[in-house]
Protein backbone atom coordinates (compact mmCIF):
# COMPACT_ATOMS: atom_id res chain seq x y z
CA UNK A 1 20.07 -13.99 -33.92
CA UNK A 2 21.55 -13.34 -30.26
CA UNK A 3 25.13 -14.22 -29.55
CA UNK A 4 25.60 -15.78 -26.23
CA UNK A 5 28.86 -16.42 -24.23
CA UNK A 6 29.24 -20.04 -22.94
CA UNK A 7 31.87 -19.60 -20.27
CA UNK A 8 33.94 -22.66 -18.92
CA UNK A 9 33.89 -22.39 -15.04
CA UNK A 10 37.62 -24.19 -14.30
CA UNK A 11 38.23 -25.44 -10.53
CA UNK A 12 41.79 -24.58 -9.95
CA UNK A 13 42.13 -26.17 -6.80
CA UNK A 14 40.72 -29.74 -8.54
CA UNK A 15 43.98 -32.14 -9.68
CA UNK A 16 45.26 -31.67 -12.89
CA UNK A 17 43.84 -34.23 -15.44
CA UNK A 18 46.08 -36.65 -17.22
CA UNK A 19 47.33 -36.46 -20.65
CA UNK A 20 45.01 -38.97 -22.03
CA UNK A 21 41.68 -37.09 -20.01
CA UNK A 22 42.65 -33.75 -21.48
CA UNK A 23 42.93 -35.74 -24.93
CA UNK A 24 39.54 -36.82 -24.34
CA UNK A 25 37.87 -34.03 -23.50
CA UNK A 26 39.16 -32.16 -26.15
CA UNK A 27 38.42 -34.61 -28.52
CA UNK A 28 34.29 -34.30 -26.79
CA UNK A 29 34.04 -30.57 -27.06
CA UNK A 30 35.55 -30.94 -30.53
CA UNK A 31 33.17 -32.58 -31.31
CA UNK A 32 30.52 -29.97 -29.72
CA UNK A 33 32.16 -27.53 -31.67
CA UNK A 34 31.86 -29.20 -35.09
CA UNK A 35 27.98 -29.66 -34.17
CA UNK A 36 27.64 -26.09 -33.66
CA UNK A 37 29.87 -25.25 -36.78
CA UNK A 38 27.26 -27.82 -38.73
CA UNK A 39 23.66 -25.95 -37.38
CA UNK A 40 25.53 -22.35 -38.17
CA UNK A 41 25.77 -21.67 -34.39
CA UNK A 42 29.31 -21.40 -33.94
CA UNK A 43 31.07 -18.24 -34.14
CA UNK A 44 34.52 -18.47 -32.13
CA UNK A 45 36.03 -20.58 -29.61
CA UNK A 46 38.95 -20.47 -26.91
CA UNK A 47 40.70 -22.08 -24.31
CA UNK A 48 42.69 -20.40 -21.32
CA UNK A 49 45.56 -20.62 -19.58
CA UNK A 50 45.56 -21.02 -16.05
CA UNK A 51 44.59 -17.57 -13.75
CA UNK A 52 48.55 -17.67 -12.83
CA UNK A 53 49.18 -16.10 -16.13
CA UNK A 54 46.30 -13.37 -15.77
CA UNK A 55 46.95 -9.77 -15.26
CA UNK A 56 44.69 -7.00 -14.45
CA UNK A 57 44.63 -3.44 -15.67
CA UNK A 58 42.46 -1.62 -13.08
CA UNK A 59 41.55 2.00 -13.53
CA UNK A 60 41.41 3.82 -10.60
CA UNK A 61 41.70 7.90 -10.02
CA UNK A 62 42.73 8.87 -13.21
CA UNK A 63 45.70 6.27 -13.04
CA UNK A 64 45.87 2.68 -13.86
CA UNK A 65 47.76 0.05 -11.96
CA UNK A 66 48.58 -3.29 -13.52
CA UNK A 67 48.54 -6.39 -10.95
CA UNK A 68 49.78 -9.86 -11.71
CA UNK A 69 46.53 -13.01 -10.81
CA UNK A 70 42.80 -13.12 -11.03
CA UNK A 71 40.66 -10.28 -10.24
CA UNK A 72 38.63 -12.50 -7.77
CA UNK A 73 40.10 -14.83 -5.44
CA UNK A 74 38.22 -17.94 -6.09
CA UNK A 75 38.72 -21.64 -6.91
CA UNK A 76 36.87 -21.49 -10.30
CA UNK A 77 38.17 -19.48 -12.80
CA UNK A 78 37.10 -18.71 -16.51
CA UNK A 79 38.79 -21.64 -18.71
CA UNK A 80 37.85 -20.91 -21.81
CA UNK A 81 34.66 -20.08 -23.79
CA UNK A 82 32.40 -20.39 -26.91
CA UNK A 83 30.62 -17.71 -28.05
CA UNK A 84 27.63 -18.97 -30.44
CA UNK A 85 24.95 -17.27 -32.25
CA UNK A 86 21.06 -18.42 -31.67
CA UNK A 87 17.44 -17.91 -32.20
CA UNK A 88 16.87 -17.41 -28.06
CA UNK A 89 18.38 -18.46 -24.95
CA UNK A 90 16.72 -22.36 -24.93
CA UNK A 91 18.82 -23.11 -28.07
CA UNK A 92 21.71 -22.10 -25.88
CA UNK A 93 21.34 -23.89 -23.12
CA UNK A 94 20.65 -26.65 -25.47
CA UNK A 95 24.23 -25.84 -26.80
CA UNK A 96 25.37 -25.43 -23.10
CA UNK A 97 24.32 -28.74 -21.82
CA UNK A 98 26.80 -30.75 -24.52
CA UNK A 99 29.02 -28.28 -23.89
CA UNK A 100 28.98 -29.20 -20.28
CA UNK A 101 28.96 -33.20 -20.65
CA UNK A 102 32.37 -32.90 -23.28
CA UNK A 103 34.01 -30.50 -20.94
CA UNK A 104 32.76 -31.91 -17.25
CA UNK A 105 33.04 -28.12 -16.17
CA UNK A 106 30.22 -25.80 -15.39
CA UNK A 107 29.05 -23.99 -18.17
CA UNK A 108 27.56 -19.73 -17.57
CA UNK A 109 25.25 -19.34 -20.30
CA UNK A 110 25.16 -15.07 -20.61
CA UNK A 111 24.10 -13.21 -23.49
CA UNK A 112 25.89 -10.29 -25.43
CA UNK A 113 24.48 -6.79 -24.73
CA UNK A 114 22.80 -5.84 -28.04
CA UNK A 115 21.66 -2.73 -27.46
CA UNK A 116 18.02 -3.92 -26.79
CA UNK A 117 17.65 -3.27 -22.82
CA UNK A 118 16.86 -6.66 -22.23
């Protein structure tokens, strides 16, 4: 089986959602989550904090320097992720479509290297 990497694109610049919608939606990709737990899909699962709290380590010359925010300067930032395990990429964009209707965020589908070229 291939492991893909459902990313959570998060629009920074949207409003903030209310208690009870953030209750909601995590109780919808819960939800998600136990599916994929059920068909032997799931293999981890995380949520981020906002890109404020991001640093960067950037190598650069034989020296690194350490910088506090996102590396790109963009609305949409990574939110948090599943990574899942499946047959081929249809079963997860399957998984990436309820993943996308609990979360109401944009969902990357992109695979893990594995070594294969492809």
């Amino acid at each position: 089986m291939k492991q893909y990497l459902l990313a959570v694109q998060f629009d920074e610049s949207a409003p903030s959602p209310s208690k009870e919608e953030m209750q909601a939606q995590m109780a919808r990709t819960g939800k998600v989550t136990d599916e994929m737990r059920a068909a032997g899909s799931w293999v981890f699962v995380g949520g981020l904090l906002a890109s404020h709290a991001t640093t960067v380590v950037r190598p650069g010359n034989g020296t690194i320097t350490m910088t506090d925010g996102p590396f790109a300067e963009t609305k949409e930032q990574l939110g948090g992720f599943w990574v899942i395990q499946c047959d081929d990429l249809d079963q997860a964009l399957s998984w990436a479509e309820k993943c996308a209707l609990a979360c109401g965020s944009p969902i990357e589908v992109r695979p893990f290297y594995d070594g294969s070229g492809e």
